[in-house]
Protein backbone atom coordinates (compact mmCIF):
# COMPACT_ATOMS: atom_id res chain seq x y z
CA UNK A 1 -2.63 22.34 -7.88
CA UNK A 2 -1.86 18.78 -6.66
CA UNK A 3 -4.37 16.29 -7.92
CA UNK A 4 -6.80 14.30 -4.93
CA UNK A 5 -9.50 12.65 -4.52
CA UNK A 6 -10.92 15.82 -2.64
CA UNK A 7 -10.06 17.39 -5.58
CA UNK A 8 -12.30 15.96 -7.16
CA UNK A 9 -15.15 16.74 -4.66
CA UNK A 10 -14.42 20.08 -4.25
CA UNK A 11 -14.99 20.81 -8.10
CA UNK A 12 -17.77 18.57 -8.37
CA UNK A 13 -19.42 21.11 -5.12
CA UNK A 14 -18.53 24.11 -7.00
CA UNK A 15 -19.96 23.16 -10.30
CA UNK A 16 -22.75 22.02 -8.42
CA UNK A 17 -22.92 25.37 -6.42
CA UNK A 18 -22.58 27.32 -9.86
CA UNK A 19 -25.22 25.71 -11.67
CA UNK A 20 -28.08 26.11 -8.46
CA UNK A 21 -26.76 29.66 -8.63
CA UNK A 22 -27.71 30.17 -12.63
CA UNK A 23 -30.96 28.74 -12.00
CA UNK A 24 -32.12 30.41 -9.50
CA UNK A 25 -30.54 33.58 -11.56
CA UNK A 26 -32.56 32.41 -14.60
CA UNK A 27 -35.71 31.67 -12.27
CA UNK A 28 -36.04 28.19 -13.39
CA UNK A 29 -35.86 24.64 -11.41
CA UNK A 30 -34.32 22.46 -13.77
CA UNK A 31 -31.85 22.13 -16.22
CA UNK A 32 -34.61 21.08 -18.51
CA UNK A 33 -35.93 24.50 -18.20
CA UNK A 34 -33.02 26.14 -19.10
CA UNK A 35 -32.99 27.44 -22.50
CA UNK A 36 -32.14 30.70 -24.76
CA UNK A 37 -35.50 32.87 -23.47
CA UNK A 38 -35.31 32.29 -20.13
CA UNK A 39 -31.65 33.29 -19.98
CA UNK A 40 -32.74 36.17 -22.91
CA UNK A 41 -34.52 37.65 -19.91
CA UNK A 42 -31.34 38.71 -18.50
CA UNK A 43 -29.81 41.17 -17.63
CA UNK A 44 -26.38 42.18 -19.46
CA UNK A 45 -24.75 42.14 -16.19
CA UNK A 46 -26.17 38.75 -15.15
CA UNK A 47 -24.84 37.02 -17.83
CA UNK A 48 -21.77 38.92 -17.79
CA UNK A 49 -21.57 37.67 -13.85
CA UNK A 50 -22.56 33.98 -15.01
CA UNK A 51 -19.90 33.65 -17.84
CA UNK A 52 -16.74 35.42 -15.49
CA UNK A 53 -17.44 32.77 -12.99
CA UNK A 54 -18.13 29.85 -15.33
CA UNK A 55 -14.70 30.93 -16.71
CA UNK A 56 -13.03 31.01 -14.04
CA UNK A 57 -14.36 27.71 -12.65
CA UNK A 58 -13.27 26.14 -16.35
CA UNK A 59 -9.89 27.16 -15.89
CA UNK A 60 -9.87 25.84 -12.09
CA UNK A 61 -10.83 22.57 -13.43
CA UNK A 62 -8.87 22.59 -16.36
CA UNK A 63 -6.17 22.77 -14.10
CA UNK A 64 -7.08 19.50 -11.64
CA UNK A 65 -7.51 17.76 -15.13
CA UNK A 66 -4.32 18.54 -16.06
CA UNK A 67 -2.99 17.63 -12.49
CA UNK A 68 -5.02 14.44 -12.61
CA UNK A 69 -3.36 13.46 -15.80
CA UNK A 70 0.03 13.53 -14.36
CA UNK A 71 -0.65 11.82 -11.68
CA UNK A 72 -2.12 9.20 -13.81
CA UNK A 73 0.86 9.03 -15.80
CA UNK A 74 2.85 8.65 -12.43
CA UNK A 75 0.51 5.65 -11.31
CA UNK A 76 1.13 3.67 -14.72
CA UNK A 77 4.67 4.00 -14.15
CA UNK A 78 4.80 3.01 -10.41
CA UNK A 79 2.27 0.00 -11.57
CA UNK A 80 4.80 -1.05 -14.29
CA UNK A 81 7.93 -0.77 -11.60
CA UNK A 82 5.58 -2.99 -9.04
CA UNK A 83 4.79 -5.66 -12.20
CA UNK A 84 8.39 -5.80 -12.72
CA UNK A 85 9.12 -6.56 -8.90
CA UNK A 86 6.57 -8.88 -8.98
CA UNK A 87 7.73 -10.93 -12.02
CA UNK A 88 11.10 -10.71 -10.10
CA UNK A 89 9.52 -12.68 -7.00
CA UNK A 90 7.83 -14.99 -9.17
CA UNK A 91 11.04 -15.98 -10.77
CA UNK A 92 12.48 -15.90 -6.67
CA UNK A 93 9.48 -18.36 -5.97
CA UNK A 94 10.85 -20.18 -8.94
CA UNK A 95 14.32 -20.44 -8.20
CA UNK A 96 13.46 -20.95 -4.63
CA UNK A 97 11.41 -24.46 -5.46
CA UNK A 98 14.48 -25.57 -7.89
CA UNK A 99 16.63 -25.18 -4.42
CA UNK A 100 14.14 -27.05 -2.24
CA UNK A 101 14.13 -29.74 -4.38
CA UNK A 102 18.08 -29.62 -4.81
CA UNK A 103 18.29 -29.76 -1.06
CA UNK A 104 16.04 -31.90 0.09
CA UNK A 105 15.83 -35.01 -3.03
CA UNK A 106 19.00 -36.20 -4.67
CA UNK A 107 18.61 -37.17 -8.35
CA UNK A 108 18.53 -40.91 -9.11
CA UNK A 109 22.05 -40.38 -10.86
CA UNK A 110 23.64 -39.32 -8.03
CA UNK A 111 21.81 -42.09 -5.77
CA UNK A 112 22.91 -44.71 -8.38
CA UNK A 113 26.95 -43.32 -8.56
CA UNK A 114 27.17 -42.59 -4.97
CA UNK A 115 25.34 -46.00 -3.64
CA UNK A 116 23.23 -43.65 -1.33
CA UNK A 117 19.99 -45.02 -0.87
CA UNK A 118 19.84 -43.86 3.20
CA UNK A 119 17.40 -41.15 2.08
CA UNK A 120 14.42 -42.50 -0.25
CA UNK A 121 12.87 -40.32 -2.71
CA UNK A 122 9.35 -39.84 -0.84
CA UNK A 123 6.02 -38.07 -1.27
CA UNK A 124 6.65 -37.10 2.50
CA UNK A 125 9.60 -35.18 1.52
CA UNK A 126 8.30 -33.82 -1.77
CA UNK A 127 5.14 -32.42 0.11
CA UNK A 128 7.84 -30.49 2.52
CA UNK A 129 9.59 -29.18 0.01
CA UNK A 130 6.76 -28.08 -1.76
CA UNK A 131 4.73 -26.92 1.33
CA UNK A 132 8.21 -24.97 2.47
CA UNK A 133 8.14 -22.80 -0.84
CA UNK A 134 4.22 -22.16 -0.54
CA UNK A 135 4.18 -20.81 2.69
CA UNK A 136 7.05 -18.27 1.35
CA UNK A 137 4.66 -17.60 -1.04
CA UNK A 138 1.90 -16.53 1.48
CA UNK A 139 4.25 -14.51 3.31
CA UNK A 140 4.92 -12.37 0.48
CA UNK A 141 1.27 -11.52 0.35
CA UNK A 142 0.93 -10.33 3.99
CA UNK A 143 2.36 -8.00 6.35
CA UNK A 144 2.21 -6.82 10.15
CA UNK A 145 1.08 -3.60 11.49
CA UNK A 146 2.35 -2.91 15.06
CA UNK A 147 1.81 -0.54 17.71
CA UNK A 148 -1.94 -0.01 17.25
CA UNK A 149 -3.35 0.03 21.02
CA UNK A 150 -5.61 -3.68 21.38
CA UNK A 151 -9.00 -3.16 23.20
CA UNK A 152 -11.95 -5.46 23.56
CA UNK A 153 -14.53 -5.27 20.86
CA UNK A 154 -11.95 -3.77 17.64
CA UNK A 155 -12.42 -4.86 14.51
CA UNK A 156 -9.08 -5.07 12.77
CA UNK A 157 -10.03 -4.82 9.42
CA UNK A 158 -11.57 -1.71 10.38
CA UNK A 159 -7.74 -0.97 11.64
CA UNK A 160 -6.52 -2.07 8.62
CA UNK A 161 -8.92 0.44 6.83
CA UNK A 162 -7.69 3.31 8.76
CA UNK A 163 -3.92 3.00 8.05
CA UNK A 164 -4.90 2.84 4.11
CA UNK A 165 -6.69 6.30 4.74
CA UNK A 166 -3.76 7.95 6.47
CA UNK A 167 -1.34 6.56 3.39
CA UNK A 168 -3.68 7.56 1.31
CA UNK A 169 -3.93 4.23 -0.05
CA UNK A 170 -6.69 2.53 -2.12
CA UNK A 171 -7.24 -0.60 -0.56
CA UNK A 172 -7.43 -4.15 -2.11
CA UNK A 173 -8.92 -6.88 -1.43
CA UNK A 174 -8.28 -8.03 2.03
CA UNK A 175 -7.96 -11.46 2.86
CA UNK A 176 -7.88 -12.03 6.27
CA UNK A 177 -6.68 -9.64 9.55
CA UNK A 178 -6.72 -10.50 12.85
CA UNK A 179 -4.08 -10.24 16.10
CA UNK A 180 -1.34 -12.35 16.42
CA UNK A 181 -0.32 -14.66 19.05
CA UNK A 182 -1.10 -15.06 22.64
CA UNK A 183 -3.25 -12.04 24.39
CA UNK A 184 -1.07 -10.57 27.24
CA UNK A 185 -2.99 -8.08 29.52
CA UNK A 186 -1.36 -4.46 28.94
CA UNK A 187 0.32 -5.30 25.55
CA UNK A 188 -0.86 -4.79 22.07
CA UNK A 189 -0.55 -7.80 19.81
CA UNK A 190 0.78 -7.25 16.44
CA UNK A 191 -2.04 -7.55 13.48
CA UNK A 192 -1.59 -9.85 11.03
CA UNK A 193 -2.99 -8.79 7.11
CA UNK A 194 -3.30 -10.74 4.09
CA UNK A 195 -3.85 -8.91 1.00
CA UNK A 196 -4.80 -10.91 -2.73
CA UNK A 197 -1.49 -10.02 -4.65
CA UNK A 198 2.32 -9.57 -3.55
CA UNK A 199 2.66 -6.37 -5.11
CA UNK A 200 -0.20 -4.90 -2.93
CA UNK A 201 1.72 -5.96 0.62
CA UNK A 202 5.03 -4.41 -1.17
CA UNK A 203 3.50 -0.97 -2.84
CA UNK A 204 1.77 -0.61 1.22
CA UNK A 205 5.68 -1.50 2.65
CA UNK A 206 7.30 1.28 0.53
CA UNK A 207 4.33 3.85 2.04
CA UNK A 208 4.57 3.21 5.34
CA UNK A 209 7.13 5.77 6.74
CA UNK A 210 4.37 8.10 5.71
CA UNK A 211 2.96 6.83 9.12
CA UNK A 212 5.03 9.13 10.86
CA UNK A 213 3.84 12.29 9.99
CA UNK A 214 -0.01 12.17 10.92
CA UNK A 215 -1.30 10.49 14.51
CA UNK A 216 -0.20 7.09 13.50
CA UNK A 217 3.29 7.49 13.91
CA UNK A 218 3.65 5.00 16.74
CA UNK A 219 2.63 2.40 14.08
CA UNK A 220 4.68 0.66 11.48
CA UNK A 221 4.71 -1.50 9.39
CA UNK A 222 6.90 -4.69 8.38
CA UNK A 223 7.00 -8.00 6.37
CA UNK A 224 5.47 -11.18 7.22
CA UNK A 225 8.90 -12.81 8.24
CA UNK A 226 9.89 -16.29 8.46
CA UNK A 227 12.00 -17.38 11.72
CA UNK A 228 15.14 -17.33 9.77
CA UNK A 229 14.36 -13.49 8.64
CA UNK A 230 13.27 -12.43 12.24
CA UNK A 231 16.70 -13.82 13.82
CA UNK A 232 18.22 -11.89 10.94
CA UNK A 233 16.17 -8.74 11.68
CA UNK A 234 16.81 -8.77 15.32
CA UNK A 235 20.50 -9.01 14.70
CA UNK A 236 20.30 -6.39 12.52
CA UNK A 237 18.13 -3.90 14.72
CA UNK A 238 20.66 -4.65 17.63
CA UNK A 239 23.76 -3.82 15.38
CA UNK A 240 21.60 -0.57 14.46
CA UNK A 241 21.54 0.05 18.25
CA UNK A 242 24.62 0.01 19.20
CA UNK A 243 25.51 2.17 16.05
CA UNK A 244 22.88 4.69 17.56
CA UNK A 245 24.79 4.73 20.71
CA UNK A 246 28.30 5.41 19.58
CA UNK A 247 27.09 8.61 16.83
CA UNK A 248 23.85 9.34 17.32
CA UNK A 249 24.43 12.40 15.17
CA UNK A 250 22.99 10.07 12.25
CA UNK A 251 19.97 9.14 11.44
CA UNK A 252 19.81 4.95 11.05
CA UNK A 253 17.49 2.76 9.27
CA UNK A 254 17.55 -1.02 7.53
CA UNK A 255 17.32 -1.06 3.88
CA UNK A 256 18.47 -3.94 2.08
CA UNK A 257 19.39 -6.50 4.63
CA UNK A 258 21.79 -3.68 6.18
CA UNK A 259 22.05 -1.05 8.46
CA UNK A 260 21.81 2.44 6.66
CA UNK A 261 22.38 5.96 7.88
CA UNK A 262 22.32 9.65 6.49
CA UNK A 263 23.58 12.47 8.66
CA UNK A 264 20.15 14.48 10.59
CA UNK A 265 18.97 17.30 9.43
């Protein structure tokens, strides 16, 4: 059998079921209680009924152990995949600063052989720079859910709960969530979630087509996006459009900064 969490409550309720059920058998209220005379007094067919079923139940749970190993294994894997992607947007952090500061400063060589002094090295300027790559940073730590209906009174991070459930996702720490931008009577503002770590926002990301298949599947999911990335994205999802409209025979998705398709099932 698959391993679950509700695997793991159904065998505790049976093992708790089966034990009630031997000592009420062996006429005693406590496990304290239970010892050799009481269950001397017996019957051969009792404890012939007791063992079948504690058998039985030891090879049921032997099973979920052995499930609950392999998906253990499977975990430690995907965790070492998401460390590596991680480490991979640290170093895109990294290399994104040494940009920022090749773009926006010139080095004092190049001021001194070019005679370029227009554009003084300032604390201004550093700040932006720095500030530019920072916010970057943030972004990689959040993401948007959209398409969950806004009424008066929610609590998002109640929202925010829920879609974890249906991905069957164990939730971290949650920074902040709240709607964005300006409240427009019959429309549903986007909600805006901050998690602690990157990998978090991306192992959630790489979930969320799950969304479609219980009674969530109005609501996605996408990356906190700069303005640059949105204009990209909306030039992408028209491209994707019109590709729908000449074959829609295909079914089309964005992957990779590019419009995907596979042919439909």
């Amino acid at each position: 059998m698959d391993f679950s969490v509700q695997s793991l409550h159904t065998m505790e309720s049976e093992l708790s079921e089966e034990l009630r059920t031997v000592l009420k058998t062996a006429k005693v209220t406590s496990t304290m209680e239970l010892n050799e005379n009481s269950l001397m007094k017996l019957s051969k067919n009792c404890l012939t009924d007791i063992t079948l079923r504690l058998v039985s139940l030891y090879e049921k749970n032997l099973n979920t152990c052995k499930s609950a190993a392999v998906k253990i294994d499977q975990l430690k894997t995907e965790q070492i995949e998401n460390q590596k992607k991680l480490m991979e947007i640290k170093d895109m952090k990294i290399d994104s600063v040494q940009q920022a500061v090749k773009t926006e400063l010139k080095t004092w060589a190049d001021v001194a052989q070019n005679g370029i002094a227009s554009k003084p090295i300032t604390t201004k300027i550093v700040k932006e720079a720095v500030r530019s790559v920072n916010d970057e940073e943030r972004r990689s730590r959040c993401f948007l859910i959209h398409g969950v209906e806004e009424k008066d009174g929610e609590i998002p991070f109640q929202i925010v709960q829920n879609v974890y459930r249906k991905l069957d996702f164990n939730p971290p720490n949650i920074v902040d969530s709240y709607r964005i931008g300006r409240k427009t009577p019959g429309k549903s503002r986007s909600i805006k979630v901050e998690v602690e770590h990157p990998t978090d926002a991306l192992v959630l990301l790489k979930k969320a087509g799950k969304l479609r298949s219980t009674d969530l599947r109005s609501v996605y999911l996408s990356p906190d996006r700069n303005k640059q990335e949105q204009a990209a994205h909306s030039k992408l999802v028209a491209e994707m459009r019109t590709m729908i409209k000449e074959d829609p025979s295909k079914f089309y998705f964005i992957r990779n900064n590019k419009v995907n398709f596979i042919d439909k099932k």
